[in-house]
Protein backbone atom coordinates (compact mmCIF):
# COMPACT_ATOMS: atom_id res chain seq x y z
CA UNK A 1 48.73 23.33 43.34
CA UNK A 2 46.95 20.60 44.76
CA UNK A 3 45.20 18.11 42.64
CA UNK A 4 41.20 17.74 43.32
CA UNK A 5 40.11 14.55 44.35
CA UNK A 6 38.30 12.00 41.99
CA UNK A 7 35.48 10.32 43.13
CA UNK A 8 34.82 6.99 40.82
CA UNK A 9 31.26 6.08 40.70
CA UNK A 10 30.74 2.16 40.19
CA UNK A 11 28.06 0.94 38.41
CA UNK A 12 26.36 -1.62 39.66
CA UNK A 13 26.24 -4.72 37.30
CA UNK A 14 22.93 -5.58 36.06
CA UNK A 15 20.47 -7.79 36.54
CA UNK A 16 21.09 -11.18 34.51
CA UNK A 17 17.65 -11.97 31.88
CA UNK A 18 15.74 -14.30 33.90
CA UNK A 19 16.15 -17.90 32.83
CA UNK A 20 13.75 -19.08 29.92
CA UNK A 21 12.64 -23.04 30.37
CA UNK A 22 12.66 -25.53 27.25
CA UNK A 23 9.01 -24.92 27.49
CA UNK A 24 8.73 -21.81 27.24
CA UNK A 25 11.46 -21.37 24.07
CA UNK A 26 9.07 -24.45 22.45
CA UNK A 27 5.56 -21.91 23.16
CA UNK A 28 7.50 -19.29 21.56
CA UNK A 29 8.65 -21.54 18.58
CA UNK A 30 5.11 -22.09 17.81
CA UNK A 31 4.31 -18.78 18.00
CA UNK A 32 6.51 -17.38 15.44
CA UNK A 33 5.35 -20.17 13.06
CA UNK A 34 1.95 -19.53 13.35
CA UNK A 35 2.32 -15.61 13.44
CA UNK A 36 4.62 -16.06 9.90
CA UNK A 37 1.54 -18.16 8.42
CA UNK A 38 -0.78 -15.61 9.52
CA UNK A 39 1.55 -13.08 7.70
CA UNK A 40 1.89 -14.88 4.73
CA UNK A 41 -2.27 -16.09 4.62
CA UNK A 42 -3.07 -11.68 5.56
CA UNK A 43 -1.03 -10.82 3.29
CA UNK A 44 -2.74 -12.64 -0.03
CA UNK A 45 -6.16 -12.53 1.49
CA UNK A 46 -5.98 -8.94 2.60
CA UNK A 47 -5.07 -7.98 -1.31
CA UNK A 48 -7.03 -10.40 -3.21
CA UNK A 49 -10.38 -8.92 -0.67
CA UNK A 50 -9.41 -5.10 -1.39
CA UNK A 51 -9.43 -5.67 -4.75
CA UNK A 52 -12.98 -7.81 -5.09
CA UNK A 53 -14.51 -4.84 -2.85
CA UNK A 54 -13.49 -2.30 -5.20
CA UNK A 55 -14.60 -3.94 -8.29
CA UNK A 56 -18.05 -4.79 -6.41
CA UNK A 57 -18.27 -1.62 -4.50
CA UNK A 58 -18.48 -3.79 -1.27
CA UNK A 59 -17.43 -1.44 1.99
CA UNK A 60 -17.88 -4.82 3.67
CA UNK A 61 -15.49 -6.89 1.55
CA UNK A 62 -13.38 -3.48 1.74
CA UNK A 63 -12.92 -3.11 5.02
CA UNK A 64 -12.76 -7.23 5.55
CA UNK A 65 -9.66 -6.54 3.46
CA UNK A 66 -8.35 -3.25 5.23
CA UNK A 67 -8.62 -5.58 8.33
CA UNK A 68 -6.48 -8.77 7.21
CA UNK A 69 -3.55 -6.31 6.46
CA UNK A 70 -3.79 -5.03 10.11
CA UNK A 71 -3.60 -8.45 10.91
CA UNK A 72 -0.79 -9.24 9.16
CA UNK A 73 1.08 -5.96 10.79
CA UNK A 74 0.06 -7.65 14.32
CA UNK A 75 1.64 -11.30 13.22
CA UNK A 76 5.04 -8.89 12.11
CA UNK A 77 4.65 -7.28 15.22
CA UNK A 78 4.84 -10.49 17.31
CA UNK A 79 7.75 -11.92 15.35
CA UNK A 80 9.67 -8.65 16.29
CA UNK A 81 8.60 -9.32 20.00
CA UNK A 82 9.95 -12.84 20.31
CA UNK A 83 13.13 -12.11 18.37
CA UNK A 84 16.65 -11.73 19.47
CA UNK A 85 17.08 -9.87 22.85
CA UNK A 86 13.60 -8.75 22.76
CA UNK A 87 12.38 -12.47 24.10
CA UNK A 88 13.82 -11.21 28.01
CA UNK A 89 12.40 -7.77 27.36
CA UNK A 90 9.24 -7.48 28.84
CA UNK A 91 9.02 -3.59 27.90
CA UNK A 92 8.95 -5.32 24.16
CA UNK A 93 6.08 -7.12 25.12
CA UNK A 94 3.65 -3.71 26.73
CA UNK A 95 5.31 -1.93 23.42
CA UNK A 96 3.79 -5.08 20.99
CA UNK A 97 0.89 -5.13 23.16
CA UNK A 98 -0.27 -1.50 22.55
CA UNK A 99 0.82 -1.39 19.03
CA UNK A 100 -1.54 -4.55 18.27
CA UNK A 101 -4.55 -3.06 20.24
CA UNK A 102 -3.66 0.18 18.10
CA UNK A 103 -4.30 -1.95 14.65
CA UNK A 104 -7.72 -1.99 15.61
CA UNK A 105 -8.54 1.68 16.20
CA UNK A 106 -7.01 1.85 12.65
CA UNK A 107 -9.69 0.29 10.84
CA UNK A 108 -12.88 1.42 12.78
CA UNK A 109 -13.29 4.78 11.93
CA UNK A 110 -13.05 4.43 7.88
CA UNK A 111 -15.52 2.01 8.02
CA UNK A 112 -17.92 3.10 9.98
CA UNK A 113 -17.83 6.49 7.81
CA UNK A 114 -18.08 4.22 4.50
CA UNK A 115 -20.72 2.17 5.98
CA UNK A 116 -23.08 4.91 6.90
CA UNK A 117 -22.00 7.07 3.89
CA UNK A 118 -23.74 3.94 2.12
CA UNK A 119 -27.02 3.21 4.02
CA UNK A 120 -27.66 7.21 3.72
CA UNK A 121 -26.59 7.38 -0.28
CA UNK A 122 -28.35 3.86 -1.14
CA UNK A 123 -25.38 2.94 -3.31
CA UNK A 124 -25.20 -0.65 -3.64
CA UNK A 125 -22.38 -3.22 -3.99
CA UNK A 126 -22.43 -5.39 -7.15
CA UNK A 127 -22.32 -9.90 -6.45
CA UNK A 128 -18.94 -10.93 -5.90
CA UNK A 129 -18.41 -14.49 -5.85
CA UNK A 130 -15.04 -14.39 -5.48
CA UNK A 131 -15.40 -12.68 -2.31
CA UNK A 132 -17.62 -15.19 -1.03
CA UNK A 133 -15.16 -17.82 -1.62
CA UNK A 134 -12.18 -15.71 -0.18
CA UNK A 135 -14.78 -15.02 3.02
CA UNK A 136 -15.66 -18.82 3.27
CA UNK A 137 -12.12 -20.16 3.87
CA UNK A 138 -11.62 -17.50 6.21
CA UNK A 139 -14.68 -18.75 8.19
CA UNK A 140 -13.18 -22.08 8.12
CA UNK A 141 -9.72 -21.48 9.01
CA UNK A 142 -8.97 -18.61 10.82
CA UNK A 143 -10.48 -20.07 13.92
CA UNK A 144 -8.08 -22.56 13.84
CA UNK A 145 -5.09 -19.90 14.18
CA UNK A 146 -6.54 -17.64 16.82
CA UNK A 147 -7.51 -20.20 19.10
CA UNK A 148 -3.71 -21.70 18.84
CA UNK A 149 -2.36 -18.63 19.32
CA UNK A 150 -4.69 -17.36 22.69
CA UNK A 151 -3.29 -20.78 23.87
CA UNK A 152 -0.38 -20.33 23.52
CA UNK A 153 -0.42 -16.42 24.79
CA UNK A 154 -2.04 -17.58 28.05
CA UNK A 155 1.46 -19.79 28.90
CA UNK A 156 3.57 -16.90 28.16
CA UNK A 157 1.73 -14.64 29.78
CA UNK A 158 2.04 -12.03 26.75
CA UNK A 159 -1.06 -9.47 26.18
CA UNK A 160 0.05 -9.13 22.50
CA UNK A 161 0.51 -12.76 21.71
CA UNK A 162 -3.43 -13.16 22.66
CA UNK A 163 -4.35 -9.81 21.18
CA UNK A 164 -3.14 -11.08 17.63
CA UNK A 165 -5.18 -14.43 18.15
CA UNK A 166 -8.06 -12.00 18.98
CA UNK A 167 -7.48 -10.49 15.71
CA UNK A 168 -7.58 -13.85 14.26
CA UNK A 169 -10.85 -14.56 15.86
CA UNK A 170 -12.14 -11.38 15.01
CA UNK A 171 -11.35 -12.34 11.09
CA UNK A 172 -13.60 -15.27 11.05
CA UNK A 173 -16.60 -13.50 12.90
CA UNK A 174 -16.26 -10.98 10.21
CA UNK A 175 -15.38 -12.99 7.65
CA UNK A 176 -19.11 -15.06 8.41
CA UNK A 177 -20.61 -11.54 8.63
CA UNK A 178 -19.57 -9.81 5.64
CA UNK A 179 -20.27 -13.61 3.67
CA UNK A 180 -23.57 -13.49 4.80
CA UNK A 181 -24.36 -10.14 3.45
CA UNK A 182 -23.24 -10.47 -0.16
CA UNK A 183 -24.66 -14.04 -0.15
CA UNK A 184 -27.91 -12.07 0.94
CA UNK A 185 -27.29 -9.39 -1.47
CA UNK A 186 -26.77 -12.14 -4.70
CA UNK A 187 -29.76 -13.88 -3.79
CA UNK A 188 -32.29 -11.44 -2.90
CA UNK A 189 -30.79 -8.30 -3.17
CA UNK A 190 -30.51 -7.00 0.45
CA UNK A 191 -27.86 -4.81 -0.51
CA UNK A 192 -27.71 -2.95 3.29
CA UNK A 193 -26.91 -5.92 4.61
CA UNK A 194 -23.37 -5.19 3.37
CA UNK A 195 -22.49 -1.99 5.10
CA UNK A 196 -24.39 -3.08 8.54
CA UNK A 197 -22.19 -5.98 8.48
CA UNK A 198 -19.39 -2.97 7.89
CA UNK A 199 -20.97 -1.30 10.95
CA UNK A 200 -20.77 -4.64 12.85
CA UNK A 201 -16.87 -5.05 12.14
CA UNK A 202 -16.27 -1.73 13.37
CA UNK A 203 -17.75 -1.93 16.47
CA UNK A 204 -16.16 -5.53 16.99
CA UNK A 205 -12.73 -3.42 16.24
CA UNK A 206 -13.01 -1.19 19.09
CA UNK A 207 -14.17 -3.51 21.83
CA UNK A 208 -11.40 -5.97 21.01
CA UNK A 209 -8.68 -3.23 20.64
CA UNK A 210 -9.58 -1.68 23.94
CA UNK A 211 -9.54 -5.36 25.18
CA UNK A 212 -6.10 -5.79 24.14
CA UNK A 213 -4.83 -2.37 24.93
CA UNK A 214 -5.70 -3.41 28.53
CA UNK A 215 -3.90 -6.40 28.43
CA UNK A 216 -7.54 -7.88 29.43
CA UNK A 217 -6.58 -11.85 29.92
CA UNK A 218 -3.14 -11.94 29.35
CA UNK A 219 -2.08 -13.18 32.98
CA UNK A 220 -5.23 -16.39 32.55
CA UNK A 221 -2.17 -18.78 32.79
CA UNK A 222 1.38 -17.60 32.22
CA UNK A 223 2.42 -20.52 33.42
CA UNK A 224 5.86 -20.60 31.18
CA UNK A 225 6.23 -17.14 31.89
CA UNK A 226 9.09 -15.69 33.69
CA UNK A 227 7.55 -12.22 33.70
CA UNK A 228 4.76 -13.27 35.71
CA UNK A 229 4.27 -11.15 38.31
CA UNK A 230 5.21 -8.14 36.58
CA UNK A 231 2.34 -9.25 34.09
CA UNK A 232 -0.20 -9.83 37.09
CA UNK A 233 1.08 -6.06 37.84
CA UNK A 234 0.85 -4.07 34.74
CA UNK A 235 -1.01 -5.58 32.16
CA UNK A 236 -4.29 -6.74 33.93
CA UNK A 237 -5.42 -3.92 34.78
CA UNK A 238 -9.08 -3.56 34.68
């Protein structure tokens, strides 16, 4: 009986991770630090502003709130990318980029329900000064975060890295917003100032989490980056 043949099938080795420069190791250094601040900052201001809104029946302050969590989520998110073997992967880096466009689209829709729900039922926040205060030092320093961090996303080319800085961004344009309206609201009463500026943040959601779903920007300069031209081929799309 004769014995069939075996055919061994060799796999072909793969492709070594592409070499990452002291540079580039440095960007992504500064990265993490800033995106574990940003976790840490989220984290306190998203639960000290859900709590204010409640007790002052603020959707703004609310949903000001509902958004630093989400931010915090992205900064967790971007420590996960630029951890362990996930720093060569650039599938980690379209997976973080959609999940951080997809905090976004999380926070839009409640808010722009609660917001109208309030300019159709008249019901009116109470003054919360401590949600001024929380509001004001978000004005003053979240800027300083998301600008670091889009700086540092255009040298590594990485679509989720500037999406998070977006969201950063994003906090202090809201955080001016809804700190106008219950200023405007303690001093003269204009309570529907509070859930327009609700209807402004959700708006400003979805523009900036299409943006990012995109990868709109993320190829500006990835000058450190050694996934650059498969960046320049799958995340810029228009």
């Amino acid at each position: 009986m004769s014995t069939p043949e075996l055919t061994i099938l060799q796999r072909a080795p793969s492709a070594a991770p592409p070499r990452l420069s002291a540079d580039y190791l440095r960007a992504v250094r500064h990265v993490k630090q800033l995106s574990w601040l940003s976790l840490l900052w989220m984290g306190a201001e998203g639960t000290i502003a859900v709590v204010a809104g409640v007790m002052a029946g603020s959707i703004a302050l609310v949903g000001f709130g509902i958004d630093s969590a989400i931010e915090g989520f992205a900064s967790a998110i971007i420590v996960w990318r630029f951890t362990g073997a996930r720093l060569h992967s650039h599938a980690a880096e379209q997976r973080a980029q959609k999940l951080v466009a997809a905090q976004f689209f999380l926070l839009a829709p409640y808010i722009a329900f609660e917001a109208v729900h309030r300019l159709i039922t008249g019901e009116r926040p109470d003054v919360s000064w401590l949600g001024m205060a929380l509001t004001a030092s978000s004005l003053l320093g979240m800027p300083l975060l998301g600008v670091a961090k889009v700086r540092l996303a255009h040298q590594l080319g990485s679509a989720a890295t500037k999406g998070e800085g977006n969201q950063n961004l994003l906090c202090a344009y809201l955080a001016g917003t809804v700190l106008v309206g219950l200023a405007a609201n303690a001093a003269f009463g204009l309570w529907w100032l509070d859930p327009v500026a609700a209807v402004v943040i959700a708006a400003v959601a979805v523009r900036e989490g299409r943006a990012t779903w995109r990868g709109e920007g993320c190829c500006a300069g990835p000058e450190l980056s050694p996934y650059a031209a498969a960046c320049r081929d799958d995340c810029c799309t228009p």
